[in-house]
PDB file of N, CA and C in Angstrom:
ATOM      1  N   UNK A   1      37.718 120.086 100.812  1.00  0.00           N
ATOM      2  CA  UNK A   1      36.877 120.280  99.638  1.00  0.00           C
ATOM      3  C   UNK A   1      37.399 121.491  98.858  1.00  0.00           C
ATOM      4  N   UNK A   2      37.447 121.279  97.873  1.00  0.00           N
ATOM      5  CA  UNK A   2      38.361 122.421  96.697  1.00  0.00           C
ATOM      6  C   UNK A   2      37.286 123.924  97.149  1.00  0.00           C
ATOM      7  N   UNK A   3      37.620 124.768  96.610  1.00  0.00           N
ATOM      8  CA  UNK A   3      36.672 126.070  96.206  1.00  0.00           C
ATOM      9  C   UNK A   3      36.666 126.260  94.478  1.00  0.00           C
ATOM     10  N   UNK A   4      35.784 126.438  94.464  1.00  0.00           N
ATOM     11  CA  UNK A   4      35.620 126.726  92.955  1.00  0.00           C
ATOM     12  C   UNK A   4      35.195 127.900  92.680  1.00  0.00           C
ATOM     13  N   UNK A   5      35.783 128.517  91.693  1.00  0.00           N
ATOM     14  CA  UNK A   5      35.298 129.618  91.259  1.00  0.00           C
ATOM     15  C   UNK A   5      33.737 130.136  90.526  1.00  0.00           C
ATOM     16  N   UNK A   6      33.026 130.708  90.971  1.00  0.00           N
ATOM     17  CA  UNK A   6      31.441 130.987  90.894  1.00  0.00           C
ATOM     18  C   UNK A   6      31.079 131.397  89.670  1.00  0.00           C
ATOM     19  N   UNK A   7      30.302 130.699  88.730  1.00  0.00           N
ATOM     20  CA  UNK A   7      29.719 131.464  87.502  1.00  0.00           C
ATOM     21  C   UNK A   7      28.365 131.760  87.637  1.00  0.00           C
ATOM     22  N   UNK A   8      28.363 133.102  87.734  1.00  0.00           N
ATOM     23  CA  UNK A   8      27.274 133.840  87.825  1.00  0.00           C
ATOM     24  C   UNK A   8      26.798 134.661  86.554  1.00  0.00           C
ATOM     25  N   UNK A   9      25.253 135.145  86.241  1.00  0.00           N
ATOM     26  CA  UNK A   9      25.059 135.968  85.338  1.00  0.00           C
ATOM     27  C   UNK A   9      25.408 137.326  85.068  1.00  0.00           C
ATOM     28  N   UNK A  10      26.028 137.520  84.694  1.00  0.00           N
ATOM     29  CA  UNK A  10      26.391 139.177  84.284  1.00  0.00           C
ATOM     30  C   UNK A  10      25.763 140.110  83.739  1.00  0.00           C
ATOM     31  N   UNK A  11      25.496 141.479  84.572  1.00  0.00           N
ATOM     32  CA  UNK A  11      25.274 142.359  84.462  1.00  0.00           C
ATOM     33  C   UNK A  11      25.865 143.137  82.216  1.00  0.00           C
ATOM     34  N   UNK A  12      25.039 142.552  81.804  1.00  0.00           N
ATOM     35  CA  UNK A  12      25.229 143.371  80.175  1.00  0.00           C
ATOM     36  C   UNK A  12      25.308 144.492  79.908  1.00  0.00           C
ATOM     37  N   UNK A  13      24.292 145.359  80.658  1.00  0.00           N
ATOM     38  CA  UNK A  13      23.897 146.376  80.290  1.00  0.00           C
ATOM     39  C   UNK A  13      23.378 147.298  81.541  1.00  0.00           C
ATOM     40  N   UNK A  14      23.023 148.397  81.345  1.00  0.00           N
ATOM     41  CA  UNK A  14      22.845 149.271  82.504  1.00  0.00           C
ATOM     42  C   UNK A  14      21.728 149.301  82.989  1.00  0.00           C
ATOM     43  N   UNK A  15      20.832 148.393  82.350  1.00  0.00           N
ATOM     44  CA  UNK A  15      19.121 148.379  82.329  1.00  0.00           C
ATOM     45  C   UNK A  15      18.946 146.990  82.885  1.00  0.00           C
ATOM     46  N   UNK A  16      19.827 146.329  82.265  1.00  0.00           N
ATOM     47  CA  UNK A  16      19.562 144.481  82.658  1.00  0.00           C
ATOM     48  C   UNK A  16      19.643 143.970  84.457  1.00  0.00           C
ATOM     49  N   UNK A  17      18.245 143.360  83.899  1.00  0.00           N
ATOM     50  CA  UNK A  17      18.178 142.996  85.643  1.00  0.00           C
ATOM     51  C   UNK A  17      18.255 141.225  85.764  1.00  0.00           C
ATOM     52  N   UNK A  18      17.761 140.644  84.150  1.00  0.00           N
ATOM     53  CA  UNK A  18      17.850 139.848  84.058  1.00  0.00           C
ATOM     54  C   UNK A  18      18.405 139.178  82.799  1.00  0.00           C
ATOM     55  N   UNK A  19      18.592 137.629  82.921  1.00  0.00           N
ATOM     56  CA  UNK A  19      19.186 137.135  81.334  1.00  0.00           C
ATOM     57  C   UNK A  19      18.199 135.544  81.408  1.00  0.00           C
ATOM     58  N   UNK A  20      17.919 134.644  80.207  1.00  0.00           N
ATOM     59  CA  UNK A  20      18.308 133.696  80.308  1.00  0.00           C
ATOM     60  C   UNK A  20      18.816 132.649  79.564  1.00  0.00           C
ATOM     61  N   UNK A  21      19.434 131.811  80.240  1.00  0.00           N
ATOM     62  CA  UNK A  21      20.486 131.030  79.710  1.00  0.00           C
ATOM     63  C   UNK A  21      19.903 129.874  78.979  1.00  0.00           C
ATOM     64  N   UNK A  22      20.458 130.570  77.262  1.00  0.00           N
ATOM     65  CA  UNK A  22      19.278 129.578  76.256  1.00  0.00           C
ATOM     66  C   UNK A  22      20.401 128.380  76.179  1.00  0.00           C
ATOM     67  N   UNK A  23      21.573 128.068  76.220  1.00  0.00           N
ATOM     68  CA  UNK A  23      22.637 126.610  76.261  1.00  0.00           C
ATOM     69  C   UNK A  23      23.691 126.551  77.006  1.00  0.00           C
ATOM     70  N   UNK A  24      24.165 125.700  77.377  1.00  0.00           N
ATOM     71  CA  UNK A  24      25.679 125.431  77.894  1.00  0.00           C
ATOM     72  C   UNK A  24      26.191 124.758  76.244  1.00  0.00           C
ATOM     73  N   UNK A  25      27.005 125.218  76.698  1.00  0.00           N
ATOM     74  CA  UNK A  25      28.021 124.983  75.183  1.00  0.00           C
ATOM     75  C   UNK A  25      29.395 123.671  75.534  1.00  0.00           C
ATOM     76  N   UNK A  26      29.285 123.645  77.159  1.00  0.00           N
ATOM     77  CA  UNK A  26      29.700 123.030  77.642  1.00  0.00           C
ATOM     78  C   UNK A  26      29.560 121.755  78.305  1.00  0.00           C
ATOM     79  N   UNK A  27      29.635 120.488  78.310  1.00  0.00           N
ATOM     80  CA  UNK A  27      28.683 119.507  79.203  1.00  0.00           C
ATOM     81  C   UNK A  27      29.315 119.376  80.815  1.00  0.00           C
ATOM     82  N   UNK A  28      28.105 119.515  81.091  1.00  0.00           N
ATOM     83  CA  UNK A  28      28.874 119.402  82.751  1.00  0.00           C
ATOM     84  C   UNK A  28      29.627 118.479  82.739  1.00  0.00           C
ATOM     85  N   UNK A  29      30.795 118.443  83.994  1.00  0.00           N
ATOM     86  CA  UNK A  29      31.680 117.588  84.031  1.00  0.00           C
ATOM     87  C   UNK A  29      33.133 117.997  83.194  1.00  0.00           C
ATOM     88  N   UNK A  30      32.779 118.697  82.165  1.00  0.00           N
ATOM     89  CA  UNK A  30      34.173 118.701  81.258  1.00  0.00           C
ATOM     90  C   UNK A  30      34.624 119.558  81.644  1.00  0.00           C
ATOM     91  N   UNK A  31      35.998 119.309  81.074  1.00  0.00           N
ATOM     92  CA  UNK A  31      37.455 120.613  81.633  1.00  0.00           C
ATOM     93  C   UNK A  31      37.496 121.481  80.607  1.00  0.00           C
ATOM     94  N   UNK A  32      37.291 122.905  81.082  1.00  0.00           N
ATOM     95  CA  UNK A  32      37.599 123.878  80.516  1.00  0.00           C
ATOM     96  C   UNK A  32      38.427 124.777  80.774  1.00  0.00           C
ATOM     97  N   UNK A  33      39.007 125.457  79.582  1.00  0.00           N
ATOM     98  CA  UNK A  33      40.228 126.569  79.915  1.00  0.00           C
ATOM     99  C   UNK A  33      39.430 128.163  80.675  1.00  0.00           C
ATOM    100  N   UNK A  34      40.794 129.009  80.882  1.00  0.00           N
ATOM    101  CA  UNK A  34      39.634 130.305  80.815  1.00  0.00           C
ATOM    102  C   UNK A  34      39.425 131.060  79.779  1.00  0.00           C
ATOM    103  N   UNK A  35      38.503 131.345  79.897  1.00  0.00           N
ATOM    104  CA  UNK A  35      38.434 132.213  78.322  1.00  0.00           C
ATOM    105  C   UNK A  35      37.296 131.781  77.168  1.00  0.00           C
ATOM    106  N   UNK A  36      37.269 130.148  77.552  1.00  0.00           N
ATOM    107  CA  UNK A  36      36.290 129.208  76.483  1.00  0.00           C
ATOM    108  C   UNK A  36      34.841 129.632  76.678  1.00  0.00           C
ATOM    109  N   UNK A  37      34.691 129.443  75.425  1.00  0.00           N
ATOM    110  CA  UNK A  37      33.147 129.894  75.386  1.00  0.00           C
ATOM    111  C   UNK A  37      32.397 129.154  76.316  1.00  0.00           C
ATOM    112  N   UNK A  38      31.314 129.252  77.566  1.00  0.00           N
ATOM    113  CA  UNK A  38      31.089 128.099  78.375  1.00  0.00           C
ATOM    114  C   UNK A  38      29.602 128.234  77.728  1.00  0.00           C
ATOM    115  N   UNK A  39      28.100 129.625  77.907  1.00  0.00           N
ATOM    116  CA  UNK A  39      26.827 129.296  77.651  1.00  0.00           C
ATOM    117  C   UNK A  39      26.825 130.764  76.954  1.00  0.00           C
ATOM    118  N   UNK A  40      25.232 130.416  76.278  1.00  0.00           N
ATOM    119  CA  UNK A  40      24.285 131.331  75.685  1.00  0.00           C
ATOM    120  C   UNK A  40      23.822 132.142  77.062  1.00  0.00           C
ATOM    121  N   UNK A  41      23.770 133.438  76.728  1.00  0.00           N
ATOM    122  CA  UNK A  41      23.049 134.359  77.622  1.00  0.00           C
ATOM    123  C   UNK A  41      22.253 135.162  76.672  1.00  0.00           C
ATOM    124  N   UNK A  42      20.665 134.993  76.884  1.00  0.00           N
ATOM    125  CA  UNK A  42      19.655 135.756  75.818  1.00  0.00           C
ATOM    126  C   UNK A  42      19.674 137.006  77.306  1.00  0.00           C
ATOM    127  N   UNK A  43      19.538 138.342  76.297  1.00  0.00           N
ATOM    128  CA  UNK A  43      19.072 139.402  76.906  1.00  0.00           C
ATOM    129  C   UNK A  43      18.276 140.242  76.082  1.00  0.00           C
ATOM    130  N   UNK A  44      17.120 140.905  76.358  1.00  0.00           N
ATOM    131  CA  UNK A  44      16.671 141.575  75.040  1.00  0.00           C
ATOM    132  C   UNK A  44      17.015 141.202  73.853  1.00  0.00           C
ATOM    133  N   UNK A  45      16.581 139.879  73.231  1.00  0.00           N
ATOM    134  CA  UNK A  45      16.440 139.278  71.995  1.00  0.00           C
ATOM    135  C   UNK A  45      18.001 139.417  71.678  1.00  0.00           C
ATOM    136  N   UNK A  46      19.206 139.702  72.034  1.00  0.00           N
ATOM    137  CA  UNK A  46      20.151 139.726  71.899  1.00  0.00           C
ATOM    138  C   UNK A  46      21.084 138.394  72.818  1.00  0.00           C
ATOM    139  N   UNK A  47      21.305 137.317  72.025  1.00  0.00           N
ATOM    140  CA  UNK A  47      22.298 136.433  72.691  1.00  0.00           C
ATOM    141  C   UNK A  47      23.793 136.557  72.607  1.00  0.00           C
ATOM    142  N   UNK A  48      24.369 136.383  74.038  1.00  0.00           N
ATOM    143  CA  UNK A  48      25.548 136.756  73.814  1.00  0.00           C
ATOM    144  C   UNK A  48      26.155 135.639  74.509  1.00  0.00           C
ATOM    145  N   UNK A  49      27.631 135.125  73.947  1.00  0.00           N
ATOM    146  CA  UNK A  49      28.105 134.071  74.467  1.00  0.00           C
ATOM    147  C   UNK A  49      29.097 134.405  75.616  1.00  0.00           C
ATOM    148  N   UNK A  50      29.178 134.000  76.613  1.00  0.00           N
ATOM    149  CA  UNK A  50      29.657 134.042  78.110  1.00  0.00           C
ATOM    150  C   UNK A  50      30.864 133.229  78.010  1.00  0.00           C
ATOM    151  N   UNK A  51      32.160 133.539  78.584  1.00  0.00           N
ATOM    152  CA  UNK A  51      33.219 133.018  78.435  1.00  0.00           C
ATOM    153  C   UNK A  51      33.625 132.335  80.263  1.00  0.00           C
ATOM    154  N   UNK A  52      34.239 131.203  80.103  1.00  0.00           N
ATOM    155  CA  UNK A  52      34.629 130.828  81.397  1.00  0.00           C
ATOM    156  C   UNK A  52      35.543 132.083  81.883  1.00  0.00           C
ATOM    157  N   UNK A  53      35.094 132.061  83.398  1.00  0.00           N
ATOM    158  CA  UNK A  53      36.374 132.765  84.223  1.00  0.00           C
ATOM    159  C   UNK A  53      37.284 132.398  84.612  1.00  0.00           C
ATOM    160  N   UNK A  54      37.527 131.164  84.575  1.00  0.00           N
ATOM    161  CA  UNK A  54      38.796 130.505  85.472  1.00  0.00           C
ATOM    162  C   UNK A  54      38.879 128.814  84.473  1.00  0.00           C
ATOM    163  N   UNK A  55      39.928 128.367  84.905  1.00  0.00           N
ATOM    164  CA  UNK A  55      40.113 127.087  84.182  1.00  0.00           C
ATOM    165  C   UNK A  55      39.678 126.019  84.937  1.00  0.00           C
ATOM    166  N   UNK A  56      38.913 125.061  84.686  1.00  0.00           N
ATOM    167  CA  UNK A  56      38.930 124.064  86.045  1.00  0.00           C
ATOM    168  C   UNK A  56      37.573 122.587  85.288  1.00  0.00           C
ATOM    169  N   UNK A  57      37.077 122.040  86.033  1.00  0.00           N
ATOM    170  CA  UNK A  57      35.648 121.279  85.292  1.00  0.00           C
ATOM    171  C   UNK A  57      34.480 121.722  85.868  1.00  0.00           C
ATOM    172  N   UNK A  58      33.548 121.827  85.072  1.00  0.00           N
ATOM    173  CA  UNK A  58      32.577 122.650  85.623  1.00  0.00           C
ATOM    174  C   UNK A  58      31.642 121.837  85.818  1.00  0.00           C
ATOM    175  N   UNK A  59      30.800 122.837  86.107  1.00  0.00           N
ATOM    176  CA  UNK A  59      29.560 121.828  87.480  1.00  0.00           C
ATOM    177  C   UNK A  59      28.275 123.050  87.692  1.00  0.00           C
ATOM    178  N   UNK A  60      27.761 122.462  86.548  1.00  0.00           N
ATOM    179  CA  UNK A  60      26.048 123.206  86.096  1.00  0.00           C
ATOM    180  C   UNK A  60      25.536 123.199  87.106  1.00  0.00           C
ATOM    181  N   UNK A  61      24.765 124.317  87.671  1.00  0.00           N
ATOM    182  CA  UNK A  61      23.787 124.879  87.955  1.00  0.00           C
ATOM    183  C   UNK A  61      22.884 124.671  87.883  1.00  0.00           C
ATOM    184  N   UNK A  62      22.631 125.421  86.403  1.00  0.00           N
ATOM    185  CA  UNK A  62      21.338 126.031  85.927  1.00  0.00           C
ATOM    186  C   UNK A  62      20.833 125.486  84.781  1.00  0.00           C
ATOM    187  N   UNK A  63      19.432 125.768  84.213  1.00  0.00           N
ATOM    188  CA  UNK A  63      18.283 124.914  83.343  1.00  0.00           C
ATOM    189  C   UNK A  63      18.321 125.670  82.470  1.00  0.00           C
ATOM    190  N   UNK A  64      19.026 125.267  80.986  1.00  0.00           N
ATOM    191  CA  UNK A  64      18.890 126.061  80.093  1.00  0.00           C
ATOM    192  C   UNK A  64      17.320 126.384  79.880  1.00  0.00           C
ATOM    193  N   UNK A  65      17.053 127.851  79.287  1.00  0.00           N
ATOM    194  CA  UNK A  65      15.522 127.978  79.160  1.00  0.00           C
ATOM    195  C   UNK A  65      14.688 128.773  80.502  1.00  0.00           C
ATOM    196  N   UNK A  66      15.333 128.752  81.726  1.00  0.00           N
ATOM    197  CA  UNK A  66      15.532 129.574  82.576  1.00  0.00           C
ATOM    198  C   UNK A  66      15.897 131.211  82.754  1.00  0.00           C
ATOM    199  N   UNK A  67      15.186 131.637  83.094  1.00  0.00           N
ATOM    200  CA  UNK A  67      15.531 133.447  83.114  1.00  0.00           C
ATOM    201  C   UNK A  67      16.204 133.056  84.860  1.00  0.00           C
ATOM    202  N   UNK A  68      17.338 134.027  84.673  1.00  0.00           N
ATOM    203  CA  UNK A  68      17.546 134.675  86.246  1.00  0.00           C
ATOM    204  C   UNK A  68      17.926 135.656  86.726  1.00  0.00           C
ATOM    205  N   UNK A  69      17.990 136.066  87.448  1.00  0.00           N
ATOM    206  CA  UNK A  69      18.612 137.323  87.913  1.00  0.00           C
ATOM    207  C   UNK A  69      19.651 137.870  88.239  1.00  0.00           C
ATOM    208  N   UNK A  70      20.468 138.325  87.177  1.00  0.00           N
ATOM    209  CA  UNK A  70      21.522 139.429  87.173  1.00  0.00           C
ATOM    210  C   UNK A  70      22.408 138.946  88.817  1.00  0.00           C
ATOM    211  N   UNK A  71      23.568 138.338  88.816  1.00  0.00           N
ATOM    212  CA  UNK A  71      24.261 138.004  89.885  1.00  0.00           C
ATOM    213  C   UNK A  71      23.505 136.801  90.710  1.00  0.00           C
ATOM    214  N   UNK A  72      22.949 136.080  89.946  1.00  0.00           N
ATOM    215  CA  UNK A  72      22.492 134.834  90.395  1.00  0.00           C
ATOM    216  C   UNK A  72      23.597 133.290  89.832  1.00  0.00           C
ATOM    217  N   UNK A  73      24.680 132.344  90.554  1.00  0.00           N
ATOM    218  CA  UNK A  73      25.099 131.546  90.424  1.00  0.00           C
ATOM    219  C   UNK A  73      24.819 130.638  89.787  1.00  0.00           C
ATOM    220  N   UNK A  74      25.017 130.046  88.689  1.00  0.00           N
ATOM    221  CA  UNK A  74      23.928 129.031  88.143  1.00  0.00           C
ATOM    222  C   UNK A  74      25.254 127.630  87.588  1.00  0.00           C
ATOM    223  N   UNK A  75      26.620 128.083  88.485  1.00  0.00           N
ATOM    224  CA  UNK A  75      27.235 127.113  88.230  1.00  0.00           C
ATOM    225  C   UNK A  75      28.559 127.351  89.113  1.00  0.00           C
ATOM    226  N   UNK A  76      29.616 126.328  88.815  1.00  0.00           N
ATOM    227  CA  UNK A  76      31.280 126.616  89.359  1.00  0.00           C
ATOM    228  C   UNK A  76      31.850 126.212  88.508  1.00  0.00           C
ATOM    229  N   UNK A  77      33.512 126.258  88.499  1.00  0.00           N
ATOM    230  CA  UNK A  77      34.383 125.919  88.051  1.00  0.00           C
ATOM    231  C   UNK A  77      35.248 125.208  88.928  1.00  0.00           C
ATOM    232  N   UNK A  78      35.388 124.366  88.930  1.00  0.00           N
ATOM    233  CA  UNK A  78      36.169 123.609  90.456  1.00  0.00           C
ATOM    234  C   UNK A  78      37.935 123.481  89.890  1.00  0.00           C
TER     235      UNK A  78
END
Protein backbone atom coordinates (compact mmCIF):
# COMPACT_ATOMS: atom_id res chain seq x y z
CA UNK A 1 0.00 0.00 0.00
CA UNK A 2 1.63 3.38 -1.16
CA UNK A 3 2.23 6.10 1.78
CA UNK A 4 0.95 9.26 1.08
CA UNK A 5 1.89 12.32 2.11
CA UNK A 6 -0.46 13.96 5.05
CA UNK A 7 -2.41 17.23 4.58
CA UNK A 8 -2.91 18.67 7.64
CA UNK A 9 -4.08 22.22 8.93
CA UNK A 10 -1.50 24.71 9.50
CA UNK A 11 -0.54 26.53 12.17
CA UNK A 12 -1.09 30.59 10.54
CA UNK A 13 -0.42 32.40 13.20
CA UNK A 14 0.95 32.40 16.74
CA UNK A 15 -2.52 32.58 18.35
CA UNK A 16 -4.29 30.03 15.92
CA UNK A 17 -5.46 26.97 17.44
CA UNK A 18 -7.89 26.52 14.91
CA UNK A 19 -9.06 26.98 11.04
CA UNK A 20 -11.95 25.99 8.96
CA UNK A 21 -11.89 24.64 5.74
CA UNK A 22 -14.54 26.78 3.77
CA UNK A 23 -13.57 24.60 -0.02
CA UNK A 24 -11.43 22.17 -1.69
CA UNK A 25 -10.53 23.76 -4.80
CA UNK A 26 -9.68 20.42 -5.68
CA UNK A 27 -12.07 17.30 -6.36
CA UNK A 28 -11.08 14.34 -4.66
CA UNK A 29 -9.57 11.86 -6.75
CA UNK A 30 -7.69 14.38 -9.05
CA UNK A 31 -3.93 14.68 -9.68
CA UNK A 32 -2.26 17.42 -8.40
CA UNK A 33 1.17 19.05 -8.68
CA UNK A 34 3.03 20.54 -5.61
CA UNK A 35 2.53 23.81 -5.06
CA UNK A 36 -1.31 23.91 -6.55
CA UNK A 37 -3.68 25.64 -4.83
CA UNK A 38 -5.55 22.50 -3.09
CA UNK A 39 -8.41 24.39 -0.20
CA UNK A 40 -9.76 27.51 1.51
CA UNK A 41 -8.53 27.85 5.09
CA UNK A 42 -10.87 30.60 7.01
CA UNK A 43 -9.00 31.87 10.13
CA UNK A 44 -10.14 34.97 11.88
CA UNK A 45 -12.39 36.16 9.03
CA UNK A 46 -9.24 35.95 7.02
CA UNK A 47 -9.21 33.13 4.18
CA UNK A 48 -6.18 31.93 3.01
CA UNK A 49 -5.52 29.50 0.21
CA UNK A 50 -3.39 26.31 1.19
CA UNK A 51 -1.09 24.94 -1.39
CA UNK A 52 -0.46 21.09 -1.98
CA UNK A 53 2.72 19.65 -0.37
CA UNK A 54 3.67 17.00 -2.52
CA UNK A 55 2.45 15.91 -6.04
CA UNK A 56 0.29 12.86 -6.16
CA UNK A 57 -4.05 12.36 -6.25
CA UNK A 58 -5.61 13.32 -3.41
CA UNK A 59 -7.97 11.79 -1.11
CA UNK A 60 -10.31 14.21 1.09
CA UNK A 61 -10.67 13.98 4.44
CA UNK A 62 -12.46 16.64 5.52
CA UNK A 63 -16.15 18.54 5.32
CA UNK A 64 -15.85 21.73 3.93
CA UNK A 65 -17.65 24.07 6.60
CA UNK A 66 -15.88 22.21 9.36
CA UNK A 67 -13.56 23.98 11.97
CA UNK A 68 -10.49 21.85 13.15
CA UNK A 69 -7.73 21.85 14.98
CA UNK A 70 -4.45 23.22 14.10
CA UNK A 71 -2.41 19.82 13.04
CA UNK A 72 -5.46 17.86 12.47
CA UNK A 73 -5.25 15.58 8.95
CA UNK A 74 -8.17 16.17 6.94
CA UNK A 75 -6.63 14.53 3.85
CA UNK A 76 -3.44 12.74 1.72
CA UNK A 77 -1.73 12.95 -1.25
CA UNK A 78 -1.01 9.43 -2.44
Amino acid sequence: MPVGSPINIPKLGWTMEEGTLTEWLVDNGATVAEGDPLYLLETDKVENEIAAPAGGVLRQAATPGESYPVGTEIGTIE
